[in-house]
Protein backbone atom coordinates (compact mmCIF):
# COMPACT_ATOMS: atom_id res chain seq x y z
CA UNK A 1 237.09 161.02 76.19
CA UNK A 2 234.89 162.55 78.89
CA UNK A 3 236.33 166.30 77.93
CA UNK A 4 235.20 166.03 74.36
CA UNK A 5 231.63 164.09 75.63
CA UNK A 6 231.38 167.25 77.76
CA UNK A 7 232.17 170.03 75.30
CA UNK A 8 229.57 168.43 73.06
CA UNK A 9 226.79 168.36 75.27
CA UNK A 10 227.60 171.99 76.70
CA UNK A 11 227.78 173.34 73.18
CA UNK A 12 224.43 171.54 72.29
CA UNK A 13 222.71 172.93 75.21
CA UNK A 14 223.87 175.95 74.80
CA UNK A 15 223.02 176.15 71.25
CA UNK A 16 219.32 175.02 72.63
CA UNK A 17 219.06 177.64 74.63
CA UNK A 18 220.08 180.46 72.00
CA UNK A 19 217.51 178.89 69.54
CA UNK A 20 214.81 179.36 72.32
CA UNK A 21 216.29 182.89 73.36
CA UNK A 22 215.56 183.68 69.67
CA UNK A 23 212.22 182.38 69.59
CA UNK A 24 210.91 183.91 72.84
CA UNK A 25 212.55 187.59 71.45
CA UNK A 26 210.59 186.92 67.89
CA UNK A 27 207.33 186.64 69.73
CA UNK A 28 207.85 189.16 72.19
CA UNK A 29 208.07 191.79 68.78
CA UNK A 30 205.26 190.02 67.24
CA UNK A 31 203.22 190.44 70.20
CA UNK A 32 204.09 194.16 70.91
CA UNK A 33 203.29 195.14 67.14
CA UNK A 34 200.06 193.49 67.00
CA UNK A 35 198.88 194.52 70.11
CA UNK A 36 200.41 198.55 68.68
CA UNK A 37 198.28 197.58 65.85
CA UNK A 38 195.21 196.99 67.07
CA UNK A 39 195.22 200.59 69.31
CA UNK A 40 196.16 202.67 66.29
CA UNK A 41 193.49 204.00 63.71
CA UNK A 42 194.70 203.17 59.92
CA UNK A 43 194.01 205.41 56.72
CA UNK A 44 194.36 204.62 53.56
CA UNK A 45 196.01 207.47 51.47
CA UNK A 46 195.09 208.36 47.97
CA UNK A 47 197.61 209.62 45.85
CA UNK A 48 197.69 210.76 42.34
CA UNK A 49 200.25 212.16 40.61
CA UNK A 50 202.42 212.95 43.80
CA UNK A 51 198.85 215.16 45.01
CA UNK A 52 197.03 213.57 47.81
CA UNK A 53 193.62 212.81 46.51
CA UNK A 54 191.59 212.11 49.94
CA UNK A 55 192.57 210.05 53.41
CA UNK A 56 189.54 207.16 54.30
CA UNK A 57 189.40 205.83 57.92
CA UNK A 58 189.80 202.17 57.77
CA UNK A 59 187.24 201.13 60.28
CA UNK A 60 186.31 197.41 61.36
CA UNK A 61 182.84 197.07 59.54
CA UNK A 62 182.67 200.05 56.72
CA UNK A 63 182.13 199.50 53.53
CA UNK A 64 182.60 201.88 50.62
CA UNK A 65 183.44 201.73 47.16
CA UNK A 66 183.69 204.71 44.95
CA UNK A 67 185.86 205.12 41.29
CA UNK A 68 188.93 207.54 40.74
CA UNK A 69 189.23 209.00 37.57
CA UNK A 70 192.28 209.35 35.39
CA UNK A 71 192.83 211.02 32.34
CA UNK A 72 190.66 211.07 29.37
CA UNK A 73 189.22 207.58 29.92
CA UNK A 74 191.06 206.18 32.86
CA UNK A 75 189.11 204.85 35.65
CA UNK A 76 189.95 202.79 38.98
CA UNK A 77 187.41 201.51 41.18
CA UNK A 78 188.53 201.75 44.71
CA UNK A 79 186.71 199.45 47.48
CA UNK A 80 186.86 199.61 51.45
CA UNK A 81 185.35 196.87 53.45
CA UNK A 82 186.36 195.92 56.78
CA UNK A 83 189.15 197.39 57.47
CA UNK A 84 191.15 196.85 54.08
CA UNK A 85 191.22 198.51 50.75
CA UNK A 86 191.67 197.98 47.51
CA UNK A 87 191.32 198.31 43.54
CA UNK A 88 188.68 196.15 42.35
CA UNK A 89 188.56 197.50 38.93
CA UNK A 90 190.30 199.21 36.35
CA UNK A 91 190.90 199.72 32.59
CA UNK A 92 194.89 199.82 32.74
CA UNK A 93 196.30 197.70 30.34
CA UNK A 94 198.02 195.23 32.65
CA UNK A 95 195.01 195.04 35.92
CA UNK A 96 197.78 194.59 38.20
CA UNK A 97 197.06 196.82 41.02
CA UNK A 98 193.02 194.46 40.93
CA UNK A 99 195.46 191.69 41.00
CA UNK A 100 197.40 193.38 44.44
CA UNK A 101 193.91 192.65 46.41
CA UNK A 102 192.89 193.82 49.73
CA UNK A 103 195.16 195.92 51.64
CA UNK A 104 195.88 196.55 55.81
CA UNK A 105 199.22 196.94 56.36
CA UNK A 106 201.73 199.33 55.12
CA UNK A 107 204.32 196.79 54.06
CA UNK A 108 203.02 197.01 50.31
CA UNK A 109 200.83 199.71 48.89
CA UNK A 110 199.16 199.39 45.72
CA UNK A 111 200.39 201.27 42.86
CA UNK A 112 198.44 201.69 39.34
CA UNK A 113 201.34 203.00 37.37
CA UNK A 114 199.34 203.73 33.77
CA UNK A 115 196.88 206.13 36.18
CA UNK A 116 199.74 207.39 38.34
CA UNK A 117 197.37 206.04 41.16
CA UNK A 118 199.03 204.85 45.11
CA UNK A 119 197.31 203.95 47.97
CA UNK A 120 199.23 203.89 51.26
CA UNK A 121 197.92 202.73 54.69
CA UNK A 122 199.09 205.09 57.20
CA UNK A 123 198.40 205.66 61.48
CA UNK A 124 196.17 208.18 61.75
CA UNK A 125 198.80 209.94 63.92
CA UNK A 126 201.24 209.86 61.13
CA UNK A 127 198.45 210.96 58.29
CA UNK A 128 199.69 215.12 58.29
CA UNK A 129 203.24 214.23 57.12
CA UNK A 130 203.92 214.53 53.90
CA UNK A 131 204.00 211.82 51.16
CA UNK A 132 207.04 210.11 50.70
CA UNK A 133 209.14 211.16 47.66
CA UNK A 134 209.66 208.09 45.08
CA UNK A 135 210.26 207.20 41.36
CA UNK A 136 206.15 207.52 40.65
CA UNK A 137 205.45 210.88 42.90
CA UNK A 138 208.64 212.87 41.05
């Protein structure tokens, strides 16, 4: 009885302390990134139709908002304010790059597929490379 008392507890502890080997590694990455981000200057890249409309700084504190054109009619209203960008208006039929709010990171970029219109956040060391290739800049 004291063999299988034993196994149990040295498998619990040991499972304990690969749960908190785990956490401690998570936090270590989250820690390093954040503290990467915060020393790295972001840009937000405007593409349309594959062609690289204009890179903005994304500086703590500026504000701009200015309205990219599209086609005979086509409009989106682009807004930078702290740091962050995004569409705030737009005639496409659906609104769903409005409805993708502010922007910081490059996990997501917005997209207005009826105006062929992406904005990517980029490092301002990586802002000369080239687009990426996808199904919307073909």
């Amino acid at each position: 009885m004291k063999s299988f008392k034993d196994k149990k507890t040295l498998g619990l502890t040991l499972a304990i302390l690969a749960i908190l080997l785990a956490s401690t590694a998570a936090l270590f990455v989250q820690f390093r990134s954040s503290s990467q981000d915060k020393t790295t200057h972001k840009t937000a890249a405007l593409y349309q139709n594959g062609q690289l409309l204009r890179r903005i700084p994304l500086k703590p504190g500026a504000e701009d908002t200015f309205t990219v054109e599209s086609g005979k009619d086509g409009f989106n209203t682009i807004q930078i304010v702290n740091g962050k960008v995004g569409i705030v208006d737009a005639n496409c039929p659906d609104r769903l790059c409005v409805k993708m709010g502010m922007i910081s990171s490059s996990a997501y970029p917005i997209s207005c597929l009826p105006h062929k219109l992406v904005i990517q956040i980029e490092n301002s060391e990586n802002s000369k490379e080239e687009p990426p290739v996808d199904a919307l800049t073909q």
